[in-house]
N, C-alpha and C. Protein backbone atom coordinates (compact mmCIF):
# COMPACT_ATOMS: atom_id res chain seq x y z
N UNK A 1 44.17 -21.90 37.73
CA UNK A 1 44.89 -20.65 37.89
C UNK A 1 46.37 -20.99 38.00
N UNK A 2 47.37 -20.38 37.92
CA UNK A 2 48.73 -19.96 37.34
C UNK A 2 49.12 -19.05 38.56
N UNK A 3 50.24 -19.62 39.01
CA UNK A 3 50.99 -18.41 40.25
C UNK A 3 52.35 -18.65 40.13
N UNK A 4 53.17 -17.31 39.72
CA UNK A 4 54.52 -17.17 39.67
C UNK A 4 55.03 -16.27 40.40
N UNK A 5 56.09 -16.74 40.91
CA UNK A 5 56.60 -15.76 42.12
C UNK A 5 58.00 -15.23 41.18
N UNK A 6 57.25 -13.61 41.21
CA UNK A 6 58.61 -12.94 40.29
C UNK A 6 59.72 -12.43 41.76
N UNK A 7 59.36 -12.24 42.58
CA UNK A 7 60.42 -11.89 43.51
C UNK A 7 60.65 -12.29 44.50
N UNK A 8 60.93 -13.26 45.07
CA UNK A 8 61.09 -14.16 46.07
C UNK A 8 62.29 -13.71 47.18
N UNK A 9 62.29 -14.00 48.42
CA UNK A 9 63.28 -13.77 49.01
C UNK A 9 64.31 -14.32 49.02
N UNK A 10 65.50 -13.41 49.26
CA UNK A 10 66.84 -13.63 48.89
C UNK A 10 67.48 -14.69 49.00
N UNK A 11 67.16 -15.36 49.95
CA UNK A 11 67.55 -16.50 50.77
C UNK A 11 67.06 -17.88 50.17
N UNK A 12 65.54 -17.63 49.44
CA UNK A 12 64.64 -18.87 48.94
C UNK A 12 64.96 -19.35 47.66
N UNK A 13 65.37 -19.94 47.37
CA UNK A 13 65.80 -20.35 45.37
C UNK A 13 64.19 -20.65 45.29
N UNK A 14 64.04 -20.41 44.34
CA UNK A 14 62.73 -20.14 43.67
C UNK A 14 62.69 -21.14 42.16
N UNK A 15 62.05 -21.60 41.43
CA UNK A 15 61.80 -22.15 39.89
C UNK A 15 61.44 -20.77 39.04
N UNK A 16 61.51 -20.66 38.01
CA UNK A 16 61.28 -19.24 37.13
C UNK A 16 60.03 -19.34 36.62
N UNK A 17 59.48 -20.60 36.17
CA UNK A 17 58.10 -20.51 35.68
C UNK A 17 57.20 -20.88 36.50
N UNK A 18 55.78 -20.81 35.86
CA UNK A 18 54.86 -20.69 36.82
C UNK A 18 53.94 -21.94 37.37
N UNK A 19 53.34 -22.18 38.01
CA UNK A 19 52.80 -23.84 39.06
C UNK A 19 51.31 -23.65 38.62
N UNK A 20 50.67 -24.33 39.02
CA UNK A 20 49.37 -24.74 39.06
C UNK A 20 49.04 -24.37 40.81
N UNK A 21 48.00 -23.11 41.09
CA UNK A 21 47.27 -23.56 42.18
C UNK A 21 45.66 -24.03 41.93
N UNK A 22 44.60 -24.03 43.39
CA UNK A 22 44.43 -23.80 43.01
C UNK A 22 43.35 -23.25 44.04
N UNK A 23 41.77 -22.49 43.46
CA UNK A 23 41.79 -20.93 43.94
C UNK A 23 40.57 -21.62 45.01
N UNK A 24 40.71 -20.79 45.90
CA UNK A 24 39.76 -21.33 47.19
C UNK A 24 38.84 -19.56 47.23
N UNK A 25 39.21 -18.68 47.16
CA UNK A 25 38.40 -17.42 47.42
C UNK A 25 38.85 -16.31 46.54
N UNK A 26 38.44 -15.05 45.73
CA UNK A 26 38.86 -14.28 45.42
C UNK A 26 37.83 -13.02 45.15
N UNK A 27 38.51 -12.12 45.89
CA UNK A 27 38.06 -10.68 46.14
C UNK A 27 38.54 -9.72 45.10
N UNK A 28 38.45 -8.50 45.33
CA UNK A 28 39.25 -7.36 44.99
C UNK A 28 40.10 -7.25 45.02
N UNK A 29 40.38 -7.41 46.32
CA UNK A 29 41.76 -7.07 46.91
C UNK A 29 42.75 -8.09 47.47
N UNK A 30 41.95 -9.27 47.52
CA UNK A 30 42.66 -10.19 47.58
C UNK A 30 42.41 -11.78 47.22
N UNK A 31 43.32 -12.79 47.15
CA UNK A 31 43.04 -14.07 46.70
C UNK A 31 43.71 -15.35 47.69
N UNK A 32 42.97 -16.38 47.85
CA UNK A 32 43.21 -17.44 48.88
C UNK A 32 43.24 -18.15 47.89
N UNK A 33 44.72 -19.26 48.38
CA UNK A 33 44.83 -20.64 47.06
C UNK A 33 45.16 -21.48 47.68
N UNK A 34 45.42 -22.46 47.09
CA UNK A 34 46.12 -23.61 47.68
C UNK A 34 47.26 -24.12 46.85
N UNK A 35 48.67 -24.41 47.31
CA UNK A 35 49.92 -24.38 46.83
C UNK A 35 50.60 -25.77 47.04
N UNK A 36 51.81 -26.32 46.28
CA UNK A 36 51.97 -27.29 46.98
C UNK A 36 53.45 -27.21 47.35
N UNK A 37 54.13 -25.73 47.20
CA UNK A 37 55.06 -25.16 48.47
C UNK A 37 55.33 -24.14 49.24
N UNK A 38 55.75 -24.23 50.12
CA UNK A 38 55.55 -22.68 51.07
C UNK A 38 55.79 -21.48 50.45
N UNK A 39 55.31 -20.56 50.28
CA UNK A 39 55.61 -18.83 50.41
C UNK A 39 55.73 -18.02 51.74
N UNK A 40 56.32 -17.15 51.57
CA UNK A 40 56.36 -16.67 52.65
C UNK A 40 55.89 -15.07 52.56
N UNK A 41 55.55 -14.10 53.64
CA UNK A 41 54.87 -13.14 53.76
C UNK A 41 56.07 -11.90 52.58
N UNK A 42 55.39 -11.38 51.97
CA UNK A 42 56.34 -10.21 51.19
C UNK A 42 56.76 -10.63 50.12
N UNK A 43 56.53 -12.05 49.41
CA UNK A 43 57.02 -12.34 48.22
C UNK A 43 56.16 -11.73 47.38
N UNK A 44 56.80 -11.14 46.27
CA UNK A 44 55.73 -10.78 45.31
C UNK A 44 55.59 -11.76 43.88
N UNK A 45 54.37 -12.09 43.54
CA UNK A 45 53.93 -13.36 42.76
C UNK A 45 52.67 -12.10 41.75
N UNK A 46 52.58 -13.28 40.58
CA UNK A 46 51.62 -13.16 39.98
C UNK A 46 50.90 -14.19 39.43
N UNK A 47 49.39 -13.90 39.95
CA UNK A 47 48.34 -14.83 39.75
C UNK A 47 48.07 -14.85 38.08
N UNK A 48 48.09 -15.66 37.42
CA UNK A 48 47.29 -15.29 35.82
C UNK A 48 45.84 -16.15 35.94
N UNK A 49 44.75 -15.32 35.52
CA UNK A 49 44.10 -15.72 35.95
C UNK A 49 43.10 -15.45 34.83
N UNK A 50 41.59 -16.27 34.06
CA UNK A 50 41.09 -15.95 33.39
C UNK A 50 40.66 -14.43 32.64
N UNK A 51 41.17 -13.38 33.56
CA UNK A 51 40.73 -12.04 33.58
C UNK A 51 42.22 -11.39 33.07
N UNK A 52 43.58 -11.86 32.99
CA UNK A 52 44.66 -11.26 32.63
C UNK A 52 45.63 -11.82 34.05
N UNK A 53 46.30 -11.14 34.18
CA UNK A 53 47.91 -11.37 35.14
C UNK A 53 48.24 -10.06 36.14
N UNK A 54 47.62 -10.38 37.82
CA UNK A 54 47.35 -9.93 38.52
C UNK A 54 48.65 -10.25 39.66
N UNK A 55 49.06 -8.68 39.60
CA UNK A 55 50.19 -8.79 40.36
C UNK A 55 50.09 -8.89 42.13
N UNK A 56 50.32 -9.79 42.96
CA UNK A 56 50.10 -9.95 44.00
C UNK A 56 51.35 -9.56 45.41
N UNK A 57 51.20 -9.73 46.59
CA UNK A 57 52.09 -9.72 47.51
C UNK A 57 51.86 -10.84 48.39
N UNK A 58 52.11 -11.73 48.98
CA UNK A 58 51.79 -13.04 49.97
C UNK A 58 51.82 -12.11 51.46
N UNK A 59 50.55 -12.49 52.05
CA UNK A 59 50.66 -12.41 53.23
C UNK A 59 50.28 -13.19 54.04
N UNK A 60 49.65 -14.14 54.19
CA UNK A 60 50.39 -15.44 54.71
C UNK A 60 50.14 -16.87 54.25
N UNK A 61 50.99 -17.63 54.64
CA UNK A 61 51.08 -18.76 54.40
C UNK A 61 50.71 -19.82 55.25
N UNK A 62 49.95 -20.80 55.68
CA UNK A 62 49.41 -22.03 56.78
C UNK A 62 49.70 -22.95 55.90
N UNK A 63 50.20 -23.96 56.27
CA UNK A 63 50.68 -25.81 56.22
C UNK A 63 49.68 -26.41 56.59
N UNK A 64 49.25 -27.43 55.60
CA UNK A 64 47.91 -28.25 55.83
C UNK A 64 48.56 -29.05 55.53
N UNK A 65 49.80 -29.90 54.93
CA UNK A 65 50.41 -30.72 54.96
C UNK A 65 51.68 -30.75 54.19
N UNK A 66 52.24 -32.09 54.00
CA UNK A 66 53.39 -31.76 52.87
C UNK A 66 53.20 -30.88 51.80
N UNK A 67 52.56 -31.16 51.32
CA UNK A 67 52.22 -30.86 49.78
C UNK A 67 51.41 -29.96 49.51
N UNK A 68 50.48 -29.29 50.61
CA UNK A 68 49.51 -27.94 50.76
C UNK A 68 49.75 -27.81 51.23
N UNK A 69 49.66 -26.18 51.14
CA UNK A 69 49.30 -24.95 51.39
C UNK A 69 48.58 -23.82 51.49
N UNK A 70 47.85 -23.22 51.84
CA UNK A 70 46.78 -21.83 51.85
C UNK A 70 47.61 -20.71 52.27
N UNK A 71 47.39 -19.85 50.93
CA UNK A 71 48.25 -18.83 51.03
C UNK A 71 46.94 -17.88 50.81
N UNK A 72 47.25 -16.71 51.58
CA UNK A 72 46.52 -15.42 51.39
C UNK A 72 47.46 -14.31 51.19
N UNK A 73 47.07 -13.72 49.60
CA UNK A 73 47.55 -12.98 48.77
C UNK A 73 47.09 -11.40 48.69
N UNK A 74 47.23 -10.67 48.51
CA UNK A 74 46.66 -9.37 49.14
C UNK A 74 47.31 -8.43 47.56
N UNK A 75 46.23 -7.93 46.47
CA UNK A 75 46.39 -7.43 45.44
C UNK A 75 47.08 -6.34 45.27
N UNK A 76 48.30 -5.97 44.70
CA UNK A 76 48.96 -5.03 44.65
C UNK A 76 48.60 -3.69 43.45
N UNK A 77 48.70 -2.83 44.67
CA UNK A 77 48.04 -1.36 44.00
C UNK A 77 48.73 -0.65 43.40
């Protein structure tokens, strides 16, 4: 799976294209991944994902180490 963060906060410099996560759970309404840099709550991203390009919001982010991350993503309506 494919995650690009089209709107990032103001403060965060961001890369424009999109990373490799990758997917630990996915619902309806929402999706759990694993990242290998922080997001933070309110960024809005999009997952592309075998099914098309699913616009998301981050709501939160946990540190499992340098390089991971588990982010829980919450599907935007």
């Amino acid at each position: 799976m494919l995650c690009q963060v089209v709107c990032p906060l103001p403060t965060i410099p961001r890369s424009k294209g999109p990373c490799k996560v990758v997917s630990l759970d996915i619902s309806r309404s929402c999706f759990r991944f694993l990242i290998d840099k922080q997001l933070y709550p309110e960024e809005e991203l999009v997952l592309w994902t075998l099914i098309g390009q699913i616009p998301c919001k981050v709501a939160r982010c946990v540190k499992h180490n340098d390089a991971c991350y588990e982010v829980g993503a919450d599907v935007a309506m």
